[in-house]
N, C-alpha and C. Protein backbone atom coordinates (compact mmCIF):
# COMPACT_ATOMS: atom_id res chain seq x y z
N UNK A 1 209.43 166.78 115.29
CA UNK A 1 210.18 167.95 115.66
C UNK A 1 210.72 167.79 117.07
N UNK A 2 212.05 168.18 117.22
CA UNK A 2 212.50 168.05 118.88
C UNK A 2 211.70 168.81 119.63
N UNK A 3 211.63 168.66 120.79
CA UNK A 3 210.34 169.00 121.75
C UNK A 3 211.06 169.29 122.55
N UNK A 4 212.66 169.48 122.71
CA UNK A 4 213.51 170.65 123.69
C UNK A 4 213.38 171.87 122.75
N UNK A 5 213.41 171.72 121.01
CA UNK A 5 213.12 173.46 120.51
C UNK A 5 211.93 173.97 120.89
N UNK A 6 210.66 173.06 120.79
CA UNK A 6 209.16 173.88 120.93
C UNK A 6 209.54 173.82 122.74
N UNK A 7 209.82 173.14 123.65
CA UNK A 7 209.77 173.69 124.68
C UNK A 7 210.38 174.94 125.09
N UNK A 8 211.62 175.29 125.01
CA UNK A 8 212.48 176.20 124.80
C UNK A 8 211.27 177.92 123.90
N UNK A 9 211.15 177.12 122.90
CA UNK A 9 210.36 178.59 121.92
C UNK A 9 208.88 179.09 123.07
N UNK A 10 208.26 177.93 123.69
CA UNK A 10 206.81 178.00 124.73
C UNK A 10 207.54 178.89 125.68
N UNK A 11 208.53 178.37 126.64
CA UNK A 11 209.32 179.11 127.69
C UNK A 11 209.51 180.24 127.32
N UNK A 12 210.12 180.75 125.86
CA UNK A 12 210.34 181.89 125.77
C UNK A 12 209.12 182.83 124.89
N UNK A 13 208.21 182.41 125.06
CA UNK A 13 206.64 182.77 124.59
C UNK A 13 205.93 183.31 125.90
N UNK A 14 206.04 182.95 126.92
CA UNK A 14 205.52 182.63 128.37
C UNK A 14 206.46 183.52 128.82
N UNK A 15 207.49 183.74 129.22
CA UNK A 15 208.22 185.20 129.73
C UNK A 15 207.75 186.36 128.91
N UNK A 16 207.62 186.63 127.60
CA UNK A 16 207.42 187.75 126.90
C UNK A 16 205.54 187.87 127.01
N UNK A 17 204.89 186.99 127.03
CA UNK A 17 203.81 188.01 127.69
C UNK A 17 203.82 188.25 129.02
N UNK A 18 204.29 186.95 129.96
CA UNK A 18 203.65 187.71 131.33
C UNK A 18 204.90 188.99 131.33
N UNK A 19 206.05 189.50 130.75
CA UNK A 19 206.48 190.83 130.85
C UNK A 19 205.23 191.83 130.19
N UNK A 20 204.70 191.25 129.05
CA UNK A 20 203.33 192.16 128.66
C UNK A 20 202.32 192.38 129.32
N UNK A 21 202.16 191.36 130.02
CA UNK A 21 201.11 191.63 130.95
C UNK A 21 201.21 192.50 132.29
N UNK A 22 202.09 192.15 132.38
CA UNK A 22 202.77 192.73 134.57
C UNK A 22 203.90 193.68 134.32
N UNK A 23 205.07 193.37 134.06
CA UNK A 23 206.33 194.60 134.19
C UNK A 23 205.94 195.47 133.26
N UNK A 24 205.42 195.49 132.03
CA UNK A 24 205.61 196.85 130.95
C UNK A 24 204.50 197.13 131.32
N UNK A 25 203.43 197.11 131.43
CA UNK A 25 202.33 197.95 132.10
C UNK A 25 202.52 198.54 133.52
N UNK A 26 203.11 197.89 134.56
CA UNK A 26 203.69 199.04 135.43
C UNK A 26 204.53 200.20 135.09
N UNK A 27 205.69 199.29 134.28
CA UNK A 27 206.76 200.60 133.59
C UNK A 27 205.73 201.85 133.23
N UNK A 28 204.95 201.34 132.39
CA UNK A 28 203.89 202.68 131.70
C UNK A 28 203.66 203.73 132.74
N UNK A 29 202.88 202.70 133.41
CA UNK A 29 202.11 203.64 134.58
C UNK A 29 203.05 204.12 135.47
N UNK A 30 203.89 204.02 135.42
CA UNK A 30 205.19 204.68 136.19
C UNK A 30 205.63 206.00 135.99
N UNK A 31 205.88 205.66 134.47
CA UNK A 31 206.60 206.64 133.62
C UNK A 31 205.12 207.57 133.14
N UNK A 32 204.08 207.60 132.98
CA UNK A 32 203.05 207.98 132.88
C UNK A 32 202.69 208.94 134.35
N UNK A 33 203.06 208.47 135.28
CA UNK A 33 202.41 209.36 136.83
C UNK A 33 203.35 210.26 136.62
N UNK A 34 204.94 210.94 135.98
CA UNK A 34 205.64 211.31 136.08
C UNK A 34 205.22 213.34 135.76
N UNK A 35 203.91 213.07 134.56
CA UNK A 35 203.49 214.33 134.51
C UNK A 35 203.20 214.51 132.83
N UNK A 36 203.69 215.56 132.26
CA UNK A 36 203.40 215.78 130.73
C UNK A 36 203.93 214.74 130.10
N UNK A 37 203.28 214.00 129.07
CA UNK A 37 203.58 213.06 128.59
C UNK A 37 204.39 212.97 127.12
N UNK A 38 203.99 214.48 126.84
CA UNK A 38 204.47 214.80 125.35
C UNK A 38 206.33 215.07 125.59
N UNK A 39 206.70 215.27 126.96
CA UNK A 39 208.10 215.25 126.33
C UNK A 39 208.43 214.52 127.91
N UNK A 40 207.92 213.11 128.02
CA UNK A 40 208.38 212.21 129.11
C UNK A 40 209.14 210.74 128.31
N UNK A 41 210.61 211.22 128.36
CA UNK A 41 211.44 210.43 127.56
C UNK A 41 211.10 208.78 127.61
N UNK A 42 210.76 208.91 129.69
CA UNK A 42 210.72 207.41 130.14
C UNK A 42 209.37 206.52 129.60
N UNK A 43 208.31 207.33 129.52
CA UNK A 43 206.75 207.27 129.15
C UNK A 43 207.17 206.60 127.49
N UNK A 44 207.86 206.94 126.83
CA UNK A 44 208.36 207.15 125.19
C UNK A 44 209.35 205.46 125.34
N UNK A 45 210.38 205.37 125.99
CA UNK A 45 210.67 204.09 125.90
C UNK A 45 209.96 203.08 126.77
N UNK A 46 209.31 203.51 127.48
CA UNK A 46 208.06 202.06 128.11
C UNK A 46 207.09 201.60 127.07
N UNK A 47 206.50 202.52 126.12
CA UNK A 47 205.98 202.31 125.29
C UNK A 47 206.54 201.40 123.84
N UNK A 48 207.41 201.96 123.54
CA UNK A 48 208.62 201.22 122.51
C UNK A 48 209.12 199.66 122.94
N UNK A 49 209.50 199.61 124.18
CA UNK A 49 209.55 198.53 124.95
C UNK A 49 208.29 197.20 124.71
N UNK A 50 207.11 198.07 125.08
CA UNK A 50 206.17 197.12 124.61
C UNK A 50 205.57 196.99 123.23
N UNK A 51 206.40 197.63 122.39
CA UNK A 51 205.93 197.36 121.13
C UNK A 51 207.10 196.13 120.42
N UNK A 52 208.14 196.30 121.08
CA UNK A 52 209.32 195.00 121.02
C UNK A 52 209.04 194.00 121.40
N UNK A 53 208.24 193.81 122.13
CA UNK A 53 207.71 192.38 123.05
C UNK A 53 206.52 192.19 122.74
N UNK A 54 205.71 193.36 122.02
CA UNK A 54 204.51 192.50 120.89
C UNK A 54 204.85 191.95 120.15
N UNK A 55 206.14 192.71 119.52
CA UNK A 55 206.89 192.19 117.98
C UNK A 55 207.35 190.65 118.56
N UNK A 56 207.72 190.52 119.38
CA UNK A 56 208.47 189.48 119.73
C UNK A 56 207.91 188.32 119.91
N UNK A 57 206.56 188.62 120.48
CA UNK A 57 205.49 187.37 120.86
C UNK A 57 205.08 187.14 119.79
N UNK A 58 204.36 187.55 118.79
CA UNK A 58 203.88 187.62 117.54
C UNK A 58 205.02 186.42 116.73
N UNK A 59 206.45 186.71 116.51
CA UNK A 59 207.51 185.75 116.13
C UNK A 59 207.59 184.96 116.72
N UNK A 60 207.65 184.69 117.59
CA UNK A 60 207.32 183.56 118.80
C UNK A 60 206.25 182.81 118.08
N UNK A 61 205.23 183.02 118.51
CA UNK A 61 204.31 182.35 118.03
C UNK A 61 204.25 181.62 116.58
N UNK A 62 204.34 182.51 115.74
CA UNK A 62 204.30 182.22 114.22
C UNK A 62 205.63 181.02 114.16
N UNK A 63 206.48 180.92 114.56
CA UNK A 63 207.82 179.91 114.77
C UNK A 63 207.17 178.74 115.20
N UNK A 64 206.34 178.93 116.38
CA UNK A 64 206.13 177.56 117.05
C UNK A 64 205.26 176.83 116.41
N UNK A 65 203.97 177.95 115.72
CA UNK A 65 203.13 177.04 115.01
C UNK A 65 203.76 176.12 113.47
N UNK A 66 204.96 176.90 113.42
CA UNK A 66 205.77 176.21 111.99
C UNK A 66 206.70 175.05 112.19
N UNK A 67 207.44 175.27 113.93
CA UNK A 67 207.93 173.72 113.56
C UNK A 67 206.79 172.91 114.28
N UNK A 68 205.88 173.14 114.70
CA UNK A 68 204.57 172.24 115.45
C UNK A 68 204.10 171.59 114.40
N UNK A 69 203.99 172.48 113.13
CA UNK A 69 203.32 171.47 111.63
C UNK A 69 204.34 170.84 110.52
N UNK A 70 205.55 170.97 111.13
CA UNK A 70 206.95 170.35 110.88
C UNK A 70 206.42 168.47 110.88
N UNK A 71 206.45 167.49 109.79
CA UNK A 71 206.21 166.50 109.65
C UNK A 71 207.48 165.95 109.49
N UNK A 72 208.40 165.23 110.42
CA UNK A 72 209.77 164.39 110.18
C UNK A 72 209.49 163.38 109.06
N UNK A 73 208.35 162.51 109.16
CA UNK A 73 208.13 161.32 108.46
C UNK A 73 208.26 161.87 106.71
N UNK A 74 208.06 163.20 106.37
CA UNK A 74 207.60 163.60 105.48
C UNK A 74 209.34 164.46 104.74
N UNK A 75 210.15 164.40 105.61
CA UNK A 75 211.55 164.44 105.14
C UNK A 75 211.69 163.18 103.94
N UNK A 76 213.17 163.86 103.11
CA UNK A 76 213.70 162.72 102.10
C UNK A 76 214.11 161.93 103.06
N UNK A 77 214.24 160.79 102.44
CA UNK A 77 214.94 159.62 102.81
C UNK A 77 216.25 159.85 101.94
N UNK A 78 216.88 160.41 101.09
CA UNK A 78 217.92 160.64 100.46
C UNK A 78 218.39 161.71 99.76
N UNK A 79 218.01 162.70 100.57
CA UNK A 79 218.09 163.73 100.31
C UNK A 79 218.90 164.24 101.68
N UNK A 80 219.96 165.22 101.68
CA UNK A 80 219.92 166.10 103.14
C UNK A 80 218.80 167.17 103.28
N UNK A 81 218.41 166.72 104.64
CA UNK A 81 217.50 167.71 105.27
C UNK A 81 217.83 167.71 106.83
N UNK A 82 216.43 168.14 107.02
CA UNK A 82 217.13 168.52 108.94
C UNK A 82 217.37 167.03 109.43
N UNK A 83 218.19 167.29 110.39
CA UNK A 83 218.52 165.84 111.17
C UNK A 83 219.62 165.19 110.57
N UNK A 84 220.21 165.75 108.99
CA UNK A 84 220.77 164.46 108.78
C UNK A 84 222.23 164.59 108.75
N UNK A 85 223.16 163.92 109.27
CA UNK A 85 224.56 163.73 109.44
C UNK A 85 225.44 163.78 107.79
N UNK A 86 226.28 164.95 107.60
CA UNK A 86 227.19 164.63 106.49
C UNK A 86 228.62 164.71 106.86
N UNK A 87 229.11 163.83 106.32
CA UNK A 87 230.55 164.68 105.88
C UNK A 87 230.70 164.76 104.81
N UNK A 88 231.48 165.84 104.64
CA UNK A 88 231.71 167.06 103.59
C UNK A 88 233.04 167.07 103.79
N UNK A 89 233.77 166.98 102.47
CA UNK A 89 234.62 167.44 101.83
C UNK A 89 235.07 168.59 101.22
N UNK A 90 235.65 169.77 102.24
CA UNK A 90 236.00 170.96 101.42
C UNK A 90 236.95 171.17 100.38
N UNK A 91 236.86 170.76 99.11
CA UNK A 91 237.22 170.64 97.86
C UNK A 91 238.72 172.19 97.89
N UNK A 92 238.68 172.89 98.77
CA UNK A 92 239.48 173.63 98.84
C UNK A 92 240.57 173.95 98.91
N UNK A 93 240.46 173.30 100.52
CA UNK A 93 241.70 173.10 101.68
C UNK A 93 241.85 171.66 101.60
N UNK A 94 241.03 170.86 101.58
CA UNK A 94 241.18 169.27 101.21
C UNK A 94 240.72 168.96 102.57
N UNK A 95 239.91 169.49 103.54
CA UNK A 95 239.45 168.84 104.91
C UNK A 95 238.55 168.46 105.29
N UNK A 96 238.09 167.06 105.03
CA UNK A 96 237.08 167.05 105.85
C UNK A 96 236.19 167.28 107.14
N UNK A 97 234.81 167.34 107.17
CA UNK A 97 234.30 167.68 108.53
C UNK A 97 232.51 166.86 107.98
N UNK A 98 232.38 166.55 109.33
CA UNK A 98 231.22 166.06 109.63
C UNK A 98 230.16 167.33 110.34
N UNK A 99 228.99 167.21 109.48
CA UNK A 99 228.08 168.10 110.42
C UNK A 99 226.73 167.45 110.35
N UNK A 100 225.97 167.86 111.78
CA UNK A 100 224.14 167.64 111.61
C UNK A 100 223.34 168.93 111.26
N UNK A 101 222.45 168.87 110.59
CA UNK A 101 222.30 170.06 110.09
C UNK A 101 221.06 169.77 111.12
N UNK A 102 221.02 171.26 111.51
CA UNK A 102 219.67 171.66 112.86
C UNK A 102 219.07 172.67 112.69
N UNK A 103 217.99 173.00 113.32
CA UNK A 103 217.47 174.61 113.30
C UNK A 103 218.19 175.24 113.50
N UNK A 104 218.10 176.73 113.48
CA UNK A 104 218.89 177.62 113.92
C UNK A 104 218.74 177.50 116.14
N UNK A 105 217.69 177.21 116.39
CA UNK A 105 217.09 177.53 117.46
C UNK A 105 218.01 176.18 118.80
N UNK A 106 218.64 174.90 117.49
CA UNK A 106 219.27 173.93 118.48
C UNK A 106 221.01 174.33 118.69
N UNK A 107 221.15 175.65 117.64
CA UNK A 107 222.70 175.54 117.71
C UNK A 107 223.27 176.04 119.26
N UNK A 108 224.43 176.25 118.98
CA UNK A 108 225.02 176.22 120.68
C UNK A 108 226.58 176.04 120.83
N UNK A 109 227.20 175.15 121.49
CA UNK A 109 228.88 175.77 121.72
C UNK A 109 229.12 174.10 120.81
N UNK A 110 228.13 173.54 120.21
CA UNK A 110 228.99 171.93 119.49
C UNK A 110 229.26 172.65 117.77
N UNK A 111 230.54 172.65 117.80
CA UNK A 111 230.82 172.92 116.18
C UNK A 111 230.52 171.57 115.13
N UNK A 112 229.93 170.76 115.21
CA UNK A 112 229.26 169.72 114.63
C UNK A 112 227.68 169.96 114.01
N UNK A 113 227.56 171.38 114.33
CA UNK A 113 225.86 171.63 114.41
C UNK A 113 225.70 173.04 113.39
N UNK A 114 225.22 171.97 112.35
CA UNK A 114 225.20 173.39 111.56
C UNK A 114 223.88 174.06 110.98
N UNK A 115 223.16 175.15 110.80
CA UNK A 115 222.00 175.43 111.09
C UNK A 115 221.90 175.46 109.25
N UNK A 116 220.30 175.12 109.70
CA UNK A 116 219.33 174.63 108.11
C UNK A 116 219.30 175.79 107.30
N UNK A 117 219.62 177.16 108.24
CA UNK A 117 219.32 178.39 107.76
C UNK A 117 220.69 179.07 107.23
N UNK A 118 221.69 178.94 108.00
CA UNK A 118 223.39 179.30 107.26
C UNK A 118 223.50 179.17 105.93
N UNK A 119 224.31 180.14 105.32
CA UNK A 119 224.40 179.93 103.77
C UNK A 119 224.89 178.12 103.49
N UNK A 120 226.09 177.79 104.20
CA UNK A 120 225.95 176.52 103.81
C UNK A 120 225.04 175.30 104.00
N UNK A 121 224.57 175.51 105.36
CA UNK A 121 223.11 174.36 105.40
C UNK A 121 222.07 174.63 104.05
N UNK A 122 221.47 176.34 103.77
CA UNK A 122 221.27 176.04 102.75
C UNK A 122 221.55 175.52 101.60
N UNK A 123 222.95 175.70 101.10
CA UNK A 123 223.17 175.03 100.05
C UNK A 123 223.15 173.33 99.92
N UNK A 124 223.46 173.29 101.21
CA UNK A 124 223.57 171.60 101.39
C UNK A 124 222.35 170.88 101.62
N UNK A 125 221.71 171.36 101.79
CA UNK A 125 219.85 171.22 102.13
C UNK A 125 219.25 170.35 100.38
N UNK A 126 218.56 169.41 100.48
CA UNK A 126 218.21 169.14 98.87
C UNK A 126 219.40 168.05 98.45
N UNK A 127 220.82 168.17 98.75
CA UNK A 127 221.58 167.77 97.85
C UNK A 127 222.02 166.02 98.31
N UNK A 128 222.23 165.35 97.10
CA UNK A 128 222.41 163.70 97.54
C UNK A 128 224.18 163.29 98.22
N UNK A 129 224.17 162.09 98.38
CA UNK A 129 225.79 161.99 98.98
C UNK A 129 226.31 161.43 97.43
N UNK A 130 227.21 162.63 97.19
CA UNK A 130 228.23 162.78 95.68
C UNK A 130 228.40 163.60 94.90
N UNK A 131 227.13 164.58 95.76
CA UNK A 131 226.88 166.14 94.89
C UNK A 131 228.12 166.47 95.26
N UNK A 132 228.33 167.46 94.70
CA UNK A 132 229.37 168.88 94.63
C UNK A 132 228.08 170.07 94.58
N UNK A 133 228.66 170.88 95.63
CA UNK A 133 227.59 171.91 96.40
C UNK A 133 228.86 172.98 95.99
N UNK A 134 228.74 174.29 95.52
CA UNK A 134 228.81 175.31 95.14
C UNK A 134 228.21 176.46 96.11
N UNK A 135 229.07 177.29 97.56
CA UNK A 135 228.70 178.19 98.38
C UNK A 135 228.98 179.51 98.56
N UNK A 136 228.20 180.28 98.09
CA UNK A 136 228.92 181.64 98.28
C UNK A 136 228.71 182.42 99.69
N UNK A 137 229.69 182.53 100.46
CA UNK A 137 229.87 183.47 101.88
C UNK A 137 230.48 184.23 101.67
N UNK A 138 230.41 185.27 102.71
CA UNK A 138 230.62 186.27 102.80
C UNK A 138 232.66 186.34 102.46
N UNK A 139 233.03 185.21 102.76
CA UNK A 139 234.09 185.15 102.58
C UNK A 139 234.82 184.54 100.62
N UNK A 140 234.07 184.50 100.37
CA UNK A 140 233.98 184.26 98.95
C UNK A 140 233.01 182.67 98.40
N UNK A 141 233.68 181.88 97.55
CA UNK A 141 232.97 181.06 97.01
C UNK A 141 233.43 179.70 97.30
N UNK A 142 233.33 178.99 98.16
CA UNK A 142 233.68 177.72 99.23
C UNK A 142 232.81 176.25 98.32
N UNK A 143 233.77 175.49 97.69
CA UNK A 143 233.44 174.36 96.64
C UNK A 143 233.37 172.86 98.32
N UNK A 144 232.05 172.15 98.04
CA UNK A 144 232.10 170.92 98.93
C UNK A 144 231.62 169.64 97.81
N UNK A 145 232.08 169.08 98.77
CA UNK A 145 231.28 167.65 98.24
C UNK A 145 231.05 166.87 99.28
N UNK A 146 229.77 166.18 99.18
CA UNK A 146 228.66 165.52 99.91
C UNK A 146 229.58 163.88 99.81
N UNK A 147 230.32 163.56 100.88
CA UNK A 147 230.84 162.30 101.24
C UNK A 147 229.93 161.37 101.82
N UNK A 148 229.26 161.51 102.80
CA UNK A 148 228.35 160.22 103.40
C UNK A 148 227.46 161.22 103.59
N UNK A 149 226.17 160.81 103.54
CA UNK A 149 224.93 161.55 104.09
C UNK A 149 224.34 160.54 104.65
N UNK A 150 223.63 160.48 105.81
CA UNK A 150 223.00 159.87 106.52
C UNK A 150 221.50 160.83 107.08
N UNK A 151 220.49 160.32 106.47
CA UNK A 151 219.50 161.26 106.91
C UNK A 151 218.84 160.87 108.45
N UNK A 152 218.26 161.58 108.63
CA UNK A 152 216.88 161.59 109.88
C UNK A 152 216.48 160.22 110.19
N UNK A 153 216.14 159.31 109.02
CA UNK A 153 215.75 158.02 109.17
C UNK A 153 216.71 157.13 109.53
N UNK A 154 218.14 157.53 109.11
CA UNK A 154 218.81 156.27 108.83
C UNK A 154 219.27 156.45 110.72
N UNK A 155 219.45 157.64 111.18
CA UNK A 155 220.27 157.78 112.24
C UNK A 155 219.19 157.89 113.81
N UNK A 156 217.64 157.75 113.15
CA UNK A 156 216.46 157.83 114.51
C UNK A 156 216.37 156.60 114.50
């Protein structure tokens, strides 16, 4: 597993408690010294606040321990999965394009990077180089075909 995503997911594990620990417990006690608590609006979102950043650490966590037990070696060798380079043929428009399919967590400003989780990474996920992949988006029903696949192995 890349170790800029689990670093990145730790970094952002490590801001959301020490905010649990230090800023939202002052907020409380802030908004708490203010007086009646039953109609102290600020007391009401300090609290909500830290129930977002439990929620949040909690996902955090559960993420990291999933790509941490993420086994690369244990990917197809001929199959697309994460890591692996295609071009694709949009059977549509007639254009090709090359993509790496990534977590959602590596995407970013490279339009080459397409996430494992998108309706089309899913569909393309599983499939060999010659399939015809069948996608339904939001924009209707988008026909590809799997031109070169190059997986994880062939390209580490």
């Amino acid at each position: 597993m890349p170790k800029h995503v689990l670093a990145k997911l730790e970094n952002d594990l490590k801001v959301v408690k020490n905010a649990l620990l230090t800023e939202i417990p002052e907020e409380i006690a802030r908004a708490a010294g203010q007086g009646d608590l039953s109609e102290n609006a600020e007391y009401e979102q300090a609290l909500a606040k830290r129930d977002m950043f439990q929620s949040k650490m909690v996902t955090l966590e559960k993420r990291i321990a999933e790509l941490a037990s993420l086994d690369i070696s244990r990917l197809p060798k001929d199959r697309a999965a994460y890591g692996s380079i295609l071009t694709i043929l949009d059977l549509d428009s007639d254009e090709e394009k090359t993509y790496k399919l990534v977590l959602p967590e590596e995407l970013g400003e490279d339009p080459g990077l397409l996430s494992i989780s998108s309706p089309i990474g899913i569909a393309l996920v599983g499939q060999e180089e010659g399939s015809e992949v069948r996608v339904k988006i939001p924009a209707g029903v988008r026909r590809f075909e799997i031109l070169v696949l190059k997986t994880i192995h062939d390209v580490a």
